[in-house]
N, C-alpha and C. Protein backbone atom coordinates (compact mmCIF):
# COMPACT_ATOMS: atom_id res chain seq x y z
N UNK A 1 -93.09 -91.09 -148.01
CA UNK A 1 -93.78 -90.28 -147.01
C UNK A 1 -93.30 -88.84 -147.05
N UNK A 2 -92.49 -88.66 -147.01
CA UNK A 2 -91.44 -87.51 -147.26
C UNK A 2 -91.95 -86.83 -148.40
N UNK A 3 -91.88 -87.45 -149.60
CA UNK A 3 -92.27 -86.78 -150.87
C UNK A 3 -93.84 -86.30 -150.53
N UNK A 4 -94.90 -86.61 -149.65
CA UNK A 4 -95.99 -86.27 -149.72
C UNK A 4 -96.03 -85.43 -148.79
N UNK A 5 -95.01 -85.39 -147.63
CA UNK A 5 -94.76 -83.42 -147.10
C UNK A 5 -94.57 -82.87 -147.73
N UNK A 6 -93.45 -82.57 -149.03
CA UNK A 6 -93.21 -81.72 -149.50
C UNK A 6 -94.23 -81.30 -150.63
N UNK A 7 -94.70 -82.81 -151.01
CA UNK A 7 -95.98 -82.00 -152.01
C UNK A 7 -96.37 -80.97 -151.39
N UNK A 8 -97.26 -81.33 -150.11
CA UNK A 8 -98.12 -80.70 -149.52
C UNK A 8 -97.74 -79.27 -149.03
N UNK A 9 -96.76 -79.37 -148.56
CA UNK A 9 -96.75 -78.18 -147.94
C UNK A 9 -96.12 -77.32 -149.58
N UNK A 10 -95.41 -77.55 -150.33
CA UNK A 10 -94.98 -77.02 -151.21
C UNK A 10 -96.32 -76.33 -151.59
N UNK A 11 -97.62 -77.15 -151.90
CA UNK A 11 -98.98 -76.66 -152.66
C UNK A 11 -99.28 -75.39 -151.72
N UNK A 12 -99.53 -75.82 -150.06
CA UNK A 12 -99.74 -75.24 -149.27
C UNK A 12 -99.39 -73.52 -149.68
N UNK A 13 -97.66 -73.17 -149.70
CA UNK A 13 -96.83 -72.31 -149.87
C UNK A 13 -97.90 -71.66 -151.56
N UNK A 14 -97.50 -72.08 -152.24
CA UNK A 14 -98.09 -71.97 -153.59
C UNK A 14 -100.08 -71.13 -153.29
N UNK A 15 -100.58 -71.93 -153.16
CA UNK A 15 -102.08 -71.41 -152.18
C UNK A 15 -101.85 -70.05 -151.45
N UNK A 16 -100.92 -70.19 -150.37
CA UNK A 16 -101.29 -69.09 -149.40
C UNK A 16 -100.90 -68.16 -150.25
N UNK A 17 -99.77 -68.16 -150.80
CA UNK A 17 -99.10 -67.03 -151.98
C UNK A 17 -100.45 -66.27 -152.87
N UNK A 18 -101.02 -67.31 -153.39
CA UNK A 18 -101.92 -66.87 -154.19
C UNK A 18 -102.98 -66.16 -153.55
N UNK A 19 -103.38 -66.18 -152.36
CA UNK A 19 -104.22 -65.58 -151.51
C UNK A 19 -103.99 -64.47 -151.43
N UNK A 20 -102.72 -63.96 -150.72
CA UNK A 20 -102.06 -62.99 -150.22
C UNK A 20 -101.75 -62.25 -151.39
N UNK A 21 -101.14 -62.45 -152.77
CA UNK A 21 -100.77 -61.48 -153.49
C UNK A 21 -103.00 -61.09 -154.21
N UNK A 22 -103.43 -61.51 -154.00
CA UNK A 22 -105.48 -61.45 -154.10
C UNK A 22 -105.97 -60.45 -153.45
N UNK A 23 -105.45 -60.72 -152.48
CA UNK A 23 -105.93 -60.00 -151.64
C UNK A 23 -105.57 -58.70 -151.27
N UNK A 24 -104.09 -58.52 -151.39
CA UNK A 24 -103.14 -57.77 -151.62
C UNK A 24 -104.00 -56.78 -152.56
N UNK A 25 -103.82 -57.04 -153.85
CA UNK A 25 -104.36 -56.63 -154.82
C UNK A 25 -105.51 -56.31 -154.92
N UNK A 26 -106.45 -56.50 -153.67
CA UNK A 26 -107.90 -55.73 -154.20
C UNK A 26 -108.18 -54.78 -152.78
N UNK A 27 -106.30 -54.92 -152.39
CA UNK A 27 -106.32 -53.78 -150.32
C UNK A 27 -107.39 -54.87 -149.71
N UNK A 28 -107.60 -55.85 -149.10
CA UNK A 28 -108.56 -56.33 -148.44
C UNK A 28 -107.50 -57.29 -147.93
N UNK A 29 -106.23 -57.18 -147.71
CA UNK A 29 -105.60 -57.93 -146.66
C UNK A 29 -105.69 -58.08 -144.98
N UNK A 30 -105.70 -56.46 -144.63
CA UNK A 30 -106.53 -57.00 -143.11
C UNK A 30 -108.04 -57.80 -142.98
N UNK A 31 -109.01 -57.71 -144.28
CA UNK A 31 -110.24 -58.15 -143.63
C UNK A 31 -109.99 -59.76 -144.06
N UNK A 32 -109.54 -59.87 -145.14
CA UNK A 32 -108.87 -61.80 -145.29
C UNK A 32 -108.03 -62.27 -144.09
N UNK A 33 -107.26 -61.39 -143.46
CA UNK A 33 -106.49 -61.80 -142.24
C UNK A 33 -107.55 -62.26 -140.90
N UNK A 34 -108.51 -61.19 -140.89
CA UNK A 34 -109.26 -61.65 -140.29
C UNK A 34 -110.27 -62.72 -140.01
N UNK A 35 -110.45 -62.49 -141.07
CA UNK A 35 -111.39 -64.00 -141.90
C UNK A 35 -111.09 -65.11 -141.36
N UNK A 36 -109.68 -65.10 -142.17
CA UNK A 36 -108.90 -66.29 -142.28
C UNK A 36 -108.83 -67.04 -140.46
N UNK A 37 -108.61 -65.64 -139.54
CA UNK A 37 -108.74 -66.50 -138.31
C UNK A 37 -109.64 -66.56 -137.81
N UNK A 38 -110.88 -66.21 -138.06
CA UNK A 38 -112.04 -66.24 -137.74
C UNK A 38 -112.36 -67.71 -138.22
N UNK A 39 -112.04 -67.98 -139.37
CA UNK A 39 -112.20 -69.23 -140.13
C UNK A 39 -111.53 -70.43 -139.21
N UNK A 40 -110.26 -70.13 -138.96
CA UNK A 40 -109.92 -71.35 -137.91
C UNK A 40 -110.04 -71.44 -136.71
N UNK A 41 -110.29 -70.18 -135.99
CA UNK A 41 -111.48 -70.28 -135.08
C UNK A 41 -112.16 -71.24 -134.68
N UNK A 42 -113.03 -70.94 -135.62
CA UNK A 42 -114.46 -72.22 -136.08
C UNK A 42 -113.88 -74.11 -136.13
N UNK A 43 -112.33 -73.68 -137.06
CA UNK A 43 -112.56 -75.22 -137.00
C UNK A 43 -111.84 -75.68 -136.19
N UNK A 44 -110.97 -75.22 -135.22
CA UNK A 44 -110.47 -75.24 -133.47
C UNK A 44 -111.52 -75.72 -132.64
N UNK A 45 -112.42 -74.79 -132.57
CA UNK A 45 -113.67 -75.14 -131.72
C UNK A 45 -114.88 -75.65 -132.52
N UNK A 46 -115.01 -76.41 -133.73
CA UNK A 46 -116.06 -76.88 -134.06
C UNK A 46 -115.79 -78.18 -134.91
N UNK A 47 -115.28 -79.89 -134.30
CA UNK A 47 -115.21 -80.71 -134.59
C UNK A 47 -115.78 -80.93 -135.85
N UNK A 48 -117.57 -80.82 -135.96
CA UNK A 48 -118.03 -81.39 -136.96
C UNK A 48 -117.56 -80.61 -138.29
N UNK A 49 -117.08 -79.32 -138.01
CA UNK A 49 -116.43 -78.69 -139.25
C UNK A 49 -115.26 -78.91 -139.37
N UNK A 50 -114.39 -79.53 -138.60
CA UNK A 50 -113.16 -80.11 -138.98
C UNK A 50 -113.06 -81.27 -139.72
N UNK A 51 -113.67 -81.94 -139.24
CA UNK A 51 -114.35 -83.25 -139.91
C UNK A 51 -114.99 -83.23 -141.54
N UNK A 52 -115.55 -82.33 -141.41
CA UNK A 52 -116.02 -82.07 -142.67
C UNK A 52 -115.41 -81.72 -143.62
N UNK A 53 -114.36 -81.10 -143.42
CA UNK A 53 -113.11 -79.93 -144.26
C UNK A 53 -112.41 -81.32 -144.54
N UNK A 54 -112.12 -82.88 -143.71
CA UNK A 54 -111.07 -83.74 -143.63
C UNK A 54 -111.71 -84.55 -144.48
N UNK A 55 -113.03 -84.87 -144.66
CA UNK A 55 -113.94 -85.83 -145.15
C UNK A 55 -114.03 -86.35 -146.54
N UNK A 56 -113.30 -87.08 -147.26
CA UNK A 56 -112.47 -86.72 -148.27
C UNK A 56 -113.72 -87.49 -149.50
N UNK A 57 -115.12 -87.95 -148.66
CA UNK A 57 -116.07 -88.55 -149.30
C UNK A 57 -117.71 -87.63 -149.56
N UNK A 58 -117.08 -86.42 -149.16
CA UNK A 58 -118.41 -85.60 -149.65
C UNK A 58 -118.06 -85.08 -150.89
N UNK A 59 -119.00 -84.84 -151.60
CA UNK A 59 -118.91 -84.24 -152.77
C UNK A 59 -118.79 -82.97 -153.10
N UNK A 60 -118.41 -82.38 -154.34
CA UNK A 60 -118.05 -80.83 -154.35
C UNK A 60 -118.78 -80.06 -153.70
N UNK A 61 -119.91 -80.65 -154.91
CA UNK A 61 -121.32 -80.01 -154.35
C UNK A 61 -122.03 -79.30 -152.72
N UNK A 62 -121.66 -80.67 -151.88
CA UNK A 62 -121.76 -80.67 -150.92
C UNK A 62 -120.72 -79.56 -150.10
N UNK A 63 -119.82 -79.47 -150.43
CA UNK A 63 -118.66 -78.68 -149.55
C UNK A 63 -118.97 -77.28 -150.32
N UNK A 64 -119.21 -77.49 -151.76
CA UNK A 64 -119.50 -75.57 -151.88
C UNK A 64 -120.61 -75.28 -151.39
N UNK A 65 -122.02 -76.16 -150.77
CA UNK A 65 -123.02 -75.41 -150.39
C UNK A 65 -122.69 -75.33 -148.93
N UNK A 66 -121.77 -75.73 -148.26
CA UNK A 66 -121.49 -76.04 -146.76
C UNK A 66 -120.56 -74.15 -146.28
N UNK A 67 -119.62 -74.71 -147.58
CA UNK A 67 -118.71 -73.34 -147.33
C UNK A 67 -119.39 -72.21 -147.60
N UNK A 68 -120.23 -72.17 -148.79
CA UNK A 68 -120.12 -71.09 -148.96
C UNK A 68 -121.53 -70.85 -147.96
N UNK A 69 -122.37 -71.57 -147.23
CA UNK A 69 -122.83 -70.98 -146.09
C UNK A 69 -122.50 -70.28 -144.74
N UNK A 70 -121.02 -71.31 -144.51
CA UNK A 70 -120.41 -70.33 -143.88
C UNK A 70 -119.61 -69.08 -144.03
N UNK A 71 -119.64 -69.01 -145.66
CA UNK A 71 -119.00 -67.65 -145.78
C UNK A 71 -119.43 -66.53 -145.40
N UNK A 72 -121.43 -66.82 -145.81
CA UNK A 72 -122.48 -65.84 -145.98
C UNK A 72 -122.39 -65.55 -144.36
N UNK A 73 -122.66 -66.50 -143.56
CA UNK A 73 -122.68 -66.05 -142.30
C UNK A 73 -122.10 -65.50 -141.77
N UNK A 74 -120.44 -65.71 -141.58
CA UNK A 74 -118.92 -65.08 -141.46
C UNK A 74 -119.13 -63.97 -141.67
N UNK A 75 -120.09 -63.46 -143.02
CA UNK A 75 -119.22 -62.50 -143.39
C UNK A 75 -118.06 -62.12 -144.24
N UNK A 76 -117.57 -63.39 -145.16
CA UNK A 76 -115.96 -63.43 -145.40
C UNK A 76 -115.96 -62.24 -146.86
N UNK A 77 -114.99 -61.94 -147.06
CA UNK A 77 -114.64 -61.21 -148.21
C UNK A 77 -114.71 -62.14 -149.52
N UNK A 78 -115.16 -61.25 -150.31
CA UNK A 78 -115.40 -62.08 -151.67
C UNK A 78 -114.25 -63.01 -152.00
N UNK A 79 -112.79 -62.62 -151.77
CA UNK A 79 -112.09 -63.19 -152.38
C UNK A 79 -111.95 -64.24 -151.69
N UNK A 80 -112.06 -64.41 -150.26
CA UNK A 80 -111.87 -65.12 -149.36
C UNK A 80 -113.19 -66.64 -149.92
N UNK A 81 -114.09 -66.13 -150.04
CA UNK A 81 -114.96 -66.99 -150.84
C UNK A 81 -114.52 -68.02 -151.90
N UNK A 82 -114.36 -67.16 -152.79
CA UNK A 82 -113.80 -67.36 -153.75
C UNK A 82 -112.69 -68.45 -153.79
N UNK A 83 -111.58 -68.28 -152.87
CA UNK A 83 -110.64 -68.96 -152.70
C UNK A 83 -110.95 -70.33 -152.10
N UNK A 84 -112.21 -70.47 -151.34
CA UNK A 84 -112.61 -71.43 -150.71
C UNK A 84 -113.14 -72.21 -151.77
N UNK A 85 -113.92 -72.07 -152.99
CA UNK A 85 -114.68 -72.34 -154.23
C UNK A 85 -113.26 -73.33 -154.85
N UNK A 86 -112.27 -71.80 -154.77
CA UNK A 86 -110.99 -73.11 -155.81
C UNK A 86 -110.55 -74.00 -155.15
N UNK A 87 -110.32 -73.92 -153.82
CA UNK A 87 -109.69 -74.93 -153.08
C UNK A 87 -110.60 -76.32 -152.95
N UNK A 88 -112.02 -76.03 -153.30
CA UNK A 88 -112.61 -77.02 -153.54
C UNK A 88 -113.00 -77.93 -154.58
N UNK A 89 -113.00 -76.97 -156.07
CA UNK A 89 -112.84 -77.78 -157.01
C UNK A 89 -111.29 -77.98 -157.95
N UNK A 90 -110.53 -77.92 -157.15
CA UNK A 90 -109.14 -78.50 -157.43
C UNK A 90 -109.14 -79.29 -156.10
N UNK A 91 -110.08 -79.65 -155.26
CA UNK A 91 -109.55 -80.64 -154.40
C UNK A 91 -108.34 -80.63 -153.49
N UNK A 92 -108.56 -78.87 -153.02
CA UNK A 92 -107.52 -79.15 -151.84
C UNK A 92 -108.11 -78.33 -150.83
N UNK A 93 -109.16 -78.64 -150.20
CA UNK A 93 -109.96 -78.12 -149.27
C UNK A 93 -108.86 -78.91 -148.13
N UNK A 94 -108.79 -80.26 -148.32
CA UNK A 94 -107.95 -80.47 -146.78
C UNK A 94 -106.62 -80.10 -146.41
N UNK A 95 -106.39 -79.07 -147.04
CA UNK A 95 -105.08 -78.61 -147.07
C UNK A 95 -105.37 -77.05 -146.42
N UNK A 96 -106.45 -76.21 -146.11
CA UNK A 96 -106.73 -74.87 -145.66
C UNK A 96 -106.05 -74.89 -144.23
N UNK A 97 -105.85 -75.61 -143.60
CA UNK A 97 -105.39 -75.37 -142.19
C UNK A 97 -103.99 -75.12 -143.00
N UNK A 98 -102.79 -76.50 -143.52
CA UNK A 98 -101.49 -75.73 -143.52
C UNK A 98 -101.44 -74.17 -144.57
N UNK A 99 -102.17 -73.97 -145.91
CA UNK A 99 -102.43 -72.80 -146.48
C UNK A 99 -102.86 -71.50 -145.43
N UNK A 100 -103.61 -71.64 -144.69
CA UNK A 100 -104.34 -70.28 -143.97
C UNK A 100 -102.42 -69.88 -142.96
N UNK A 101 -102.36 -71.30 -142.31
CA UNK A 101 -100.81 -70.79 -141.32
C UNK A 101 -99.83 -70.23 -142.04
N UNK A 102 -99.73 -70.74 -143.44
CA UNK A 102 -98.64 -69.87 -144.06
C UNK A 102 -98.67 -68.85 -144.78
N UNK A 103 -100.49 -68.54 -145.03
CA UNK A 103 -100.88 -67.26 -145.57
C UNK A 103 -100.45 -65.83 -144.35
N UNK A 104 -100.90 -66.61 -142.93
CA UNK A 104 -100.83 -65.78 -141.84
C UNK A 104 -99.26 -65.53 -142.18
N UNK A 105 -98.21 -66.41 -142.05
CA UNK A 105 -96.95 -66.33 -141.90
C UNK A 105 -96.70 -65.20 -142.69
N UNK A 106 -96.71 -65.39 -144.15
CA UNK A 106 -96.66 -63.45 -145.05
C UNK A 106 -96.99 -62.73 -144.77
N UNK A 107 -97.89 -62.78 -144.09
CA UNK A 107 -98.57 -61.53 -143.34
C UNK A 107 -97.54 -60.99 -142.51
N UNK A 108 -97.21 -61.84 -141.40
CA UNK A 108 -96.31 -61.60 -140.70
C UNK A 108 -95.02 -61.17 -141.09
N UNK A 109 -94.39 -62.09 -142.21
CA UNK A 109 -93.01 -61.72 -142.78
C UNK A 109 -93.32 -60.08 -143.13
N UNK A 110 -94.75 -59.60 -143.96
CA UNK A 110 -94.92 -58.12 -144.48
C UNK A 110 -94.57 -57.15 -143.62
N UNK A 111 -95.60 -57.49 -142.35
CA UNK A 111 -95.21 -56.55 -141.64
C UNK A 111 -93.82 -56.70 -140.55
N UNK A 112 -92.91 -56.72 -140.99
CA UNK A 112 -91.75 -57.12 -140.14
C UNK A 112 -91.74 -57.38 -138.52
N UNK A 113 -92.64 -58.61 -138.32
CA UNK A 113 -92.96 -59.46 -137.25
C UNK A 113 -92.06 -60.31 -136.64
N UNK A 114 -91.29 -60.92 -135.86
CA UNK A 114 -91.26 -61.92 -135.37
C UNK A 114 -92.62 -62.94 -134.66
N UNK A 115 -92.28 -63.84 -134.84
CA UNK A 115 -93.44 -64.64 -133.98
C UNK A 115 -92.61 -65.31 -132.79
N UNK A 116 -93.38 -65.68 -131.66
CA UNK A 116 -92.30 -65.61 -130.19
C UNK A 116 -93.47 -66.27 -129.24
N UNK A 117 -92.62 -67.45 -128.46
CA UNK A 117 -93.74 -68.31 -127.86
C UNK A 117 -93.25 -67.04 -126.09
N UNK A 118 -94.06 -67.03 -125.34
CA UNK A 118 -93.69 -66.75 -123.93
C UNK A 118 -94.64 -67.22 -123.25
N UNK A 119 -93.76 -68.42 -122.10
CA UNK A 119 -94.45 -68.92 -121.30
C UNK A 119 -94.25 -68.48 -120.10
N UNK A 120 -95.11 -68.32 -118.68
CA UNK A 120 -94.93 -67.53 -117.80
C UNK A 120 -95.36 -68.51 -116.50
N UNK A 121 -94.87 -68.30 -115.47
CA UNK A 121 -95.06 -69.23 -114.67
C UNK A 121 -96.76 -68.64 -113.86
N UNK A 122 -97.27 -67.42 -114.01
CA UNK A 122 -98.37 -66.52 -113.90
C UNK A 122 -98.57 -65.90 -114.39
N UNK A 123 -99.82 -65.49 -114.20
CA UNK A 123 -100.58 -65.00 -115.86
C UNK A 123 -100.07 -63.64 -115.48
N UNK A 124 -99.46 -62.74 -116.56
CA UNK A 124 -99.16 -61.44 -116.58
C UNK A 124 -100.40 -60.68 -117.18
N UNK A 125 -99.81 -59.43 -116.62
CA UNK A 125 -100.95 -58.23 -117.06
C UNK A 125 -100.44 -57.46 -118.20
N UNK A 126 -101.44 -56.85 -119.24
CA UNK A 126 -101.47 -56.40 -120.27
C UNK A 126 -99.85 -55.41 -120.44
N UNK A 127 -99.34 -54.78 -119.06
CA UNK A 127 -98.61 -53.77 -119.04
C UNK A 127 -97.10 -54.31 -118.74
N UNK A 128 -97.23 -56.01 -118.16
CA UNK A 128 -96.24 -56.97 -118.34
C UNK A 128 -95.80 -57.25 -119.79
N UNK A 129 -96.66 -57.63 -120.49
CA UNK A 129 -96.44 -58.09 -121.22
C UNK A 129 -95.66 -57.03 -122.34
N UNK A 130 -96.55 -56.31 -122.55
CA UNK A 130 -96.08 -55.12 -123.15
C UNK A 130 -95.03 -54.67 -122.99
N UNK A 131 -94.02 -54.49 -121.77
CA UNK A 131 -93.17 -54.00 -121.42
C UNK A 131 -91.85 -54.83 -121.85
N UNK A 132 -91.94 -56.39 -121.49
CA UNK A 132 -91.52 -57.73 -122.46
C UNK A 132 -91.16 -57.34 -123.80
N UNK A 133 -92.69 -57.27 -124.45
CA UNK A 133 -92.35 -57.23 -125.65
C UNK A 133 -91.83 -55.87 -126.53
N UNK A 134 -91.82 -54.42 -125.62
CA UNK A 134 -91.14 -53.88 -126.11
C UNK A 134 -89.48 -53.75 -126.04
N UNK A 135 -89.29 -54.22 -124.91
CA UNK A 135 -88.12 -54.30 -124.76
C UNK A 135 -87.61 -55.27 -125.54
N UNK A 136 -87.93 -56.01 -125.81
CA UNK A 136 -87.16 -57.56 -126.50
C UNK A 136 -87.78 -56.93 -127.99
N UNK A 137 -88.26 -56.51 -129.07
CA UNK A 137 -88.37 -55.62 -129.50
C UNK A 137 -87.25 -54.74 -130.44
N UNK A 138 -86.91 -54.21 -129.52
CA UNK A 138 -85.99 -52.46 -129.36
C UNK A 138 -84.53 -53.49 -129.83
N UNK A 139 -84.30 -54.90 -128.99
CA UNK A 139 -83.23 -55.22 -128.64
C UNK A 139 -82.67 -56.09 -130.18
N UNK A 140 -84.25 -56.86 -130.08
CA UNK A 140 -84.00 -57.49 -131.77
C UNK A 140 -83.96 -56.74 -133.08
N UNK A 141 -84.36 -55.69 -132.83
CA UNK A 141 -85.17 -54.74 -133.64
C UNK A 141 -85.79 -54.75 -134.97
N UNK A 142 -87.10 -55.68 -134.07
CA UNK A 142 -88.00 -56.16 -135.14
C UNK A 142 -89.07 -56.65 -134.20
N UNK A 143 -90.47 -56.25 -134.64
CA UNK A 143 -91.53 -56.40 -133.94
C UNK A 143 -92.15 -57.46 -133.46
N UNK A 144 -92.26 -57.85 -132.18
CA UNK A 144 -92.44 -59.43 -131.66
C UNK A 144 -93.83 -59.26 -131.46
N UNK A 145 -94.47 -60.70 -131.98
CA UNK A 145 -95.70 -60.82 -132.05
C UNK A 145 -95.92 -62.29 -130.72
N UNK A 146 -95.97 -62.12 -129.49
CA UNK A 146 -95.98 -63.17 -128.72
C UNK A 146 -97.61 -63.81 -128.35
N UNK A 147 -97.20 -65.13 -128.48
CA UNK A 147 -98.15 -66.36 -127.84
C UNK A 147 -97.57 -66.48 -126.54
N UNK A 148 -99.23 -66.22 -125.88
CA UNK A 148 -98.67 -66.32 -124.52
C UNK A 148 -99.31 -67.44 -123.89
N UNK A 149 -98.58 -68.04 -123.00
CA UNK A 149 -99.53 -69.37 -122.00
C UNK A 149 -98.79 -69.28 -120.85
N UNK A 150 -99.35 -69.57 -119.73
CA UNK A 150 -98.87 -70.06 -118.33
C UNK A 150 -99.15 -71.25 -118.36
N UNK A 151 -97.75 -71.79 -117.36
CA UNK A 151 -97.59 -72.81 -117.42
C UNK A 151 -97.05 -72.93 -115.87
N UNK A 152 -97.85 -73.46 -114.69
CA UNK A 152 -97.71 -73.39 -113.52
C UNK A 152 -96.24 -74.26 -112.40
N UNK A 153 -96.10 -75.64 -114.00
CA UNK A 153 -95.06 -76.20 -113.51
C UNK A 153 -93.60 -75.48 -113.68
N UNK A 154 -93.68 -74.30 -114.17
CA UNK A 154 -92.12 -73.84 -113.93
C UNK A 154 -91.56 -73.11 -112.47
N UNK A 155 -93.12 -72.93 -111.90
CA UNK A 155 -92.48 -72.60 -110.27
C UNK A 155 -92.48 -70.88 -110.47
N UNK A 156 -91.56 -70.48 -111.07
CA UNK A 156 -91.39 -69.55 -111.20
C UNK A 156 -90.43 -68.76 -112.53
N UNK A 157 -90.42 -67.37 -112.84
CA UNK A 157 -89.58 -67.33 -114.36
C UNK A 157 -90.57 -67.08 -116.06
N UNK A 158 -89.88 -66.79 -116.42
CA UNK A 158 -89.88 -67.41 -117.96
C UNK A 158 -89.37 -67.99 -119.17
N UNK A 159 -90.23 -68.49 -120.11
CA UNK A 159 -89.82 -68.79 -121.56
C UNK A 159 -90.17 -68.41 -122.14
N UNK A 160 -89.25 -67.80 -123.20
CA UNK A 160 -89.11 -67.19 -124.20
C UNK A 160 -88.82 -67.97 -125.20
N UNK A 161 -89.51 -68.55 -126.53
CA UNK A 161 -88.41 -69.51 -127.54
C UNK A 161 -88.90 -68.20 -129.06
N UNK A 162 -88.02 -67.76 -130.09
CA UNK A 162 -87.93 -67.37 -131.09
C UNK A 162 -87.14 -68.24 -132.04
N UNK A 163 -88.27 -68.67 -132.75
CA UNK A 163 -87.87 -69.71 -133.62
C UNK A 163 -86.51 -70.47 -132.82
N UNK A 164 -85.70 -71.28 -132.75
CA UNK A 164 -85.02 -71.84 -132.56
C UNK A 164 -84.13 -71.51 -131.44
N UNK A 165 -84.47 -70.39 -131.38
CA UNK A 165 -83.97 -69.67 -129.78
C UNK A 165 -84.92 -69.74 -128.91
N UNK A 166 -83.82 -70.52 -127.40
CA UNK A 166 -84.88 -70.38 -126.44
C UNK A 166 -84.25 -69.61 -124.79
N UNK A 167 -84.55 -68.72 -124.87
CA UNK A 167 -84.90 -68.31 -123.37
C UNK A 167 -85.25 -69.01 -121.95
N UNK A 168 -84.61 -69.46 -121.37
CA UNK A 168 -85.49 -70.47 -120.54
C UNK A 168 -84.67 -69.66 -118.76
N UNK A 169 -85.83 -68.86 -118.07
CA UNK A 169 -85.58 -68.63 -117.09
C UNK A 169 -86.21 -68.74 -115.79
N UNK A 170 -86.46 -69.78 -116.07
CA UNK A 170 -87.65 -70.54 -115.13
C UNK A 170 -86.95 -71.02 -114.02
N UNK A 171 -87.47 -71.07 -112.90
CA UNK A 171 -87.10 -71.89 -111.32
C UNK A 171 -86.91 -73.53 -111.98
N UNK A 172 -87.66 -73.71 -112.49
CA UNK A 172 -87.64 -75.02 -112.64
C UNK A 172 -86.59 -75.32 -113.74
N UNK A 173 -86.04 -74.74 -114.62
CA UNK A 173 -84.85 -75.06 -115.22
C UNK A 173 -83.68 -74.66 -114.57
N UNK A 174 -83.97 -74.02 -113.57
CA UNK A 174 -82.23 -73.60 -112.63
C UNK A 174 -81.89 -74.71 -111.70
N UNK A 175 -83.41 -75.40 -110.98
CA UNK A 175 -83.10 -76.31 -110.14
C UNK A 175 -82.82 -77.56 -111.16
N UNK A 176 -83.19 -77.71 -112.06
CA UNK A 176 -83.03 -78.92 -113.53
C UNK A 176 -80.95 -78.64 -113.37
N UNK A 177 -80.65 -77.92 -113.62
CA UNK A 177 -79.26 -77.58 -113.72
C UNK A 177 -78.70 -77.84 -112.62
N UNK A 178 -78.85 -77.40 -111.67
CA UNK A 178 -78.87 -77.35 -110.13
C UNK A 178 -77.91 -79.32 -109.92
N UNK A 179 -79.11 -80.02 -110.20
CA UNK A 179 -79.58 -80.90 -110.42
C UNK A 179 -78.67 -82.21 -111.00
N UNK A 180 -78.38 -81.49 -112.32
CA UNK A 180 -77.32 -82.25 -113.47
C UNK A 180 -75.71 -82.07 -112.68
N UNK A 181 -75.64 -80.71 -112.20
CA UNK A 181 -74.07 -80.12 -111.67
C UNK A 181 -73.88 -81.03 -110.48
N UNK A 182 -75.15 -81.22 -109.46
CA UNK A 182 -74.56 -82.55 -107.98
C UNK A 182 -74.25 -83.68 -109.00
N UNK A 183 -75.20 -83.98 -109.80
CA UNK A 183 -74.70 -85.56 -110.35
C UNK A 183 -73.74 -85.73 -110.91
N UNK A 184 -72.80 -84.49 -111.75
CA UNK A 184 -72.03 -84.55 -112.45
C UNK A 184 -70.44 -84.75 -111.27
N UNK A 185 -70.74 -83.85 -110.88
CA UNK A 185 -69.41 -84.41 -109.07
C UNK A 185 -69.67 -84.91 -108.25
């Protein structure tokens, strides 16, 4: 089982690479970036195209006239096309979801990004957030790219996790502590 993560994601790595240095190479990296999430977009919110991308019993045929309709429509960049064409006749169309996340990821590594979850106990305003992320920012000094969600059960506070670091300053993790310290005496 193991050996067929690492295939996969190994191919995955290998794919997005090849995208990114493509794309790279013809300057059309912001409009493939875009694409690319425009592309999962679609298959977030559109089951029967998830399904279809997973469907491991349609034929080439079938998936290059499928894709490349949605390319025409999209809009996508030639190469972006293109890439969809190989991924289909080498047979790794069901592999574009982990390829597109780790194409995004270079992207990110390029432009010296962090990626950064922040959860908020209420929804903040544009000038919250901003202020967050410049400061945390300045401090790491390296540009934080945050996912944001509220999440109503923390009462109050936030979370912050960066990669393996987590921030946790929530009401509801002080009284969690609160909590452990009576039981512990």
């Amino acid at each position: 089982m193991s050996a067929n993560k690492s295939f996969s994601t190994e191919t995955s790595n290998r794919y997005s690479r090849a995208l990114f240095e493509v794309s790279q190479e013809s300057n059309e990296l912001d409009k493939v970036e875009t694409d690319v999430k425009n592309f999962q977009a679609l298959l977030n919110s559109s089951p029967g195209v998830n399904n279809f991308i997973k469907d491991p019993s349609k034929s080439k045929n079938q998936q290059i006239e499928v894709m490349s309709l949605i390319c025409e429509k999209l809009e996508f960049a030639k190469n972006l096309k293109n890439f969809f064409l190989l991924l289909i006749e080498k047979r790794r169309i069901f592999y574009v979801k982990k390829i597109f996340n780790s194409f995004l990821n270079l992207i990110i590594k390029k432009r010296g990004e962090i990626n950064a979850s922040l959860i908020s106990s209420k929804h903040l305003s544009e000038t919250e957030l901003d202020k967050i992320t410049l400061e945390l920012s300045n401090v790491l000094g390296s540009k934080l790219k945050f996912d944001f969600k509220v999440d109503k059960n923390l009462i109050g506070g936030l979370k912050i996790q960066l990669g393996s670091f987590m921030i946790d300053t929530s009401i509801k993790n002080k009284l969690k502590r609160y909590e452990q310290q009576m039981m512990e005496n």
